[in-house]
C-alpha atoms as a PDB file:
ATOM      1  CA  UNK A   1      -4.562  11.242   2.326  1.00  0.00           C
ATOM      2  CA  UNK A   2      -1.905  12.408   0.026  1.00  0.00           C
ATOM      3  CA  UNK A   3       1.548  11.290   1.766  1.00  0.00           C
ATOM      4  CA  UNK A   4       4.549  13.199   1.048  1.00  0.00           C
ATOM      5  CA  UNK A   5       6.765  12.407  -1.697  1.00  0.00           C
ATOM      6  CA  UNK A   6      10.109  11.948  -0.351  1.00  0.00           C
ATOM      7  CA  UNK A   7       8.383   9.691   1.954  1.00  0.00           C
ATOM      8  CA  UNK A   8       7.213   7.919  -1.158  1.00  0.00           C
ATOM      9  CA  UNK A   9      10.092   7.310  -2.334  1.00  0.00           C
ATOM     10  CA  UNK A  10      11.880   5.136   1.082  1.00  0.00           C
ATOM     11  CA  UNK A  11       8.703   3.717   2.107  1.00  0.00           C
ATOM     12  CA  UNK A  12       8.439  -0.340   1.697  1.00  0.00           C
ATOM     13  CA  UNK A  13       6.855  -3.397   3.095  1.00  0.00           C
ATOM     14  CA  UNK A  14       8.103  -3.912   6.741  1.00  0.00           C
ATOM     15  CA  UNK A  15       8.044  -7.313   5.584  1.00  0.00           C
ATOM     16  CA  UNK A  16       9.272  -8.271   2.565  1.00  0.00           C
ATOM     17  CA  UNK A  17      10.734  -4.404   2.309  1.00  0.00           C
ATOM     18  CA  UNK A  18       9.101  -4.579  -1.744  1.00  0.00           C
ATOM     19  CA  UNK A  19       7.420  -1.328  -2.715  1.00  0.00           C
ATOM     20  CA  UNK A  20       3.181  -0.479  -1.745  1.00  0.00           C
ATOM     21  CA  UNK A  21       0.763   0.986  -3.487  1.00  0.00           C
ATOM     22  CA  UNK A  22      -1.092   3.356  -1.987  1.00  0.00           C
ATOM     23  CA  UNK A  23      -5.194   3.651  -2.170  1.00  0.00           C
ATOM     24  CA  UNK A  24      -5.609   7.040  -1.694  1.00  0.00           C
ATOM     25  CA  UNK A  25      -9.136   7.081  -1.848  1.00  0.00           C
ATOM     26  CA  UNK A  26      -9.304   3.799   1.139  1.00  0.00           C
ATOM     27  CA  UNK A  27      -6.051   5.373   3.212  1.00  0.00           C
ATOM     28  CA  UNK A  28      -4.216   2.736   2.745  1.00  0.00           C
ATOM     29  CA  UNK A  29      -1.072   1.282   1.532  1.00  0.00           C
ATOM     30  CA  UNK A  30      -0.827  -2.053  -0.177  1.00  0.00           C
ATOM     31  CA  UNK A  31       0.991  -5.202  -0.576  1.00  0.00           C
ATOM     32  CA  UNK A  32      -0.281  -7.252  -3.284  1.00  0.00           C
ATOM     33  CA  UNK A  33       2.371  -9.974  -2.966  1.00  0.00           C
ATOM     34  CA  UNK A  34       1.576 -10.835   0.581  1.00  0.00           C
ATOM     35  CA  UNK A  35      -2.123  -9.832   0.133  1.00  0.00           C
ATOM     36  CA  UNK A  36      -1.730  -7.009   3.192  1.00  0.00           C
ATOM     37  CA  UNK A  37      -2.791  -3.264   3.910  1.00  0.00           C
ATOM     38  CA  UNK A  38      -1.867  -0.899   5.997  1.00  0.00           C
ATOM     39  CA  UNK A  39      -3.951   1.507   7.391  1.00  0.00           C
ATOM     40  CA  UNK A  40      -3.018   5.454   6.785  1.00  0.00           C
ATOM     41  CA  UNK A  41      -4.259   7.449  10.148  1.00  0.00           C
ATOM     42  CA  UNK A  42      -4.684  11.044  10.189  1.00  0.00           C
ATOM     43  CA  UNK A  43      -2.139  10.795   6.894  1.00  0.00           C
ATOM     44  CA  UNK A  44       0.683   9.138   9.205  1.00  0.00           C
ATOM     45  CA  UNK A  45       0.985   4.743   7.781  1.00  0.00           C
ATOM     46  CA  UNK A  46       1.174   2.614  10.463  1.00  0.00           C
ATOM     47  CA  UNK A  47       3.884   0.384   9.026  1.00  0.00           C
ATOM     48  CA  UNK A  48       3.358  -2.588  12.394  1.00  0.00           C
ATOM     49  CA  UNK A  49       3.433  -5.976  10.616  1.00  0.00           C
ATOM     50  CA  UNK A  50       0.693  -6.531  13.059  1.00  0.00           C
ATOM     51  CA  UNK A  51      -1.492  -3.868  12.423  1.00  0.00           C
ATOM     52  CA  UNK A  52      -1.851  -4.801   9.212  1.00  0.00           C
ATOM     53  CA  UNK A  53      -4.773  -5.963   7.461  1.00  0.00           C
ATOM     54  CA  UNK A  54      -5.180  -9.501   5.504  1.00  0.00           C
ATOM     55  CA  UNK A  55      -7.308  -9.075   2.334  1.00  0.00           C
ATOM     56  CA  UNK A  56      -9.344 -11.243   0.968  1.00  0.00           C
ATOM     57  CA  UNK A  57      -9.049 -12.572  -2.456  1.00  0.00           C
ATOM     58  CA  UNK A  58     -12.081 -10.774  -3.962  1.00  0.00           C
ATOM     59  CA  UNK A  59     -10.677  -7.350  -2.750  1.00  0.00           C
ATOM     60  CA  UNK A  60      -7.193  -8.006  -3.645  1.00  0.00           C
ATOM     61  CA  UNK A  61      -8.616  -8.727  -7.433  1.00  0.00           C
ATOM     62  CA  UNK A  62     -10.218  -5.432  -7.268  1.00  0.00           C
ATOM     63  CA  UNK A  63      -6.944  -3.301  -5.598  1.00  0.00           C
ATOM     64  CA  UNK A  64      -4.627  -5.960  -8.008  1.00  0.00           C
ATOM     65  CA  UNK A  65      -7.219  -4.475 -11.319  1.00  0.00           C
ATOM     66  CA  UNK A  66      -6.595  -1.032 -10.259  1.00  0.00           C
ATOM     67  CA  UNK A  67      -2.758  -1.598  -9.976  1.00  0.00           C
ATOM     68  CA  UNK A  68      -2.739  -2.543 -13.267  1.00  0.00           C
ATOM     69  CA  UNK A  69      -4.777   0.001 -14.908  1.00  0.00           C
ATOM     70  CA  UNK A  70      -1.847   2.333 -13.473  1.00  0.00           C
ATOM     71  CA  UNK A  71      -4.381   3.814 -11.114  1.00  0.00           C
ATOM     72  CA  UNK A  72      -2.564   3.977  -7.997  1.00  0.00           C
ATOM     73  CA  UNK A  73       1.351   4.970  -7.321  1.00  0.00           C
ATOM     74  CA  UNK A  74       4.135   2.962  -5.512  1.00  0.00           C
ATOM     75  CA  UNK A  75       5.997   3.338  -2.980  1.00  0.00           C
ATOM     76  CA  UNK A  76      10.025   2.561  -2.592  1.00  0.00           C
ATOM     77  CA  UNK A  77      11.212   2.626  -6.487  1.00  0.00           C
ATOM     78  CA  UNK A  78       8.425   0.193  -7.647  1.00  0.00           C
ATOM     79  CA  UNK A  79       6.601   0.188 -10.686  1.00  0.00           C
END
């Protein structure tokens, strides 16, 4: 997927405009605090409140696990 790194560094939540992670590996960027992914197409993130995708609580444990192992970047200045 591998998004550009200027983009990187502006892109936030539509929402709550806090930084995403992004999942490589799933294309997809994430919001942990509102529990919501958005999809990465053809390496372009659709960034449409609603297009994204709710998460359940047993796969935001597993994206939240891999957050804090420092496995994934953010997005927007984040950690």
């Amino acid at each position: 997927m591998m998004l550009d790194e200027r983009l990187l560094e502006v892109l936030v939540c539509p929402e709550d405009k806090g930084p995403l992670y992004v999942f490589d590996d799933e294309a997809m960027l994430y919001n942990p605090r509102l529990q919501r992914a958005y999809e990465v197409r053809d390496g372009i993130p659709v960034m449409l409140v609603d297009e994204a995708r709710a998460v359940d609580d047993s796969d935001h444990a597993r994206y939240q696990a891999r957050i804090d192992a420092g496995e994934v970047v953010s997005t927007g200045g984040g950690s």
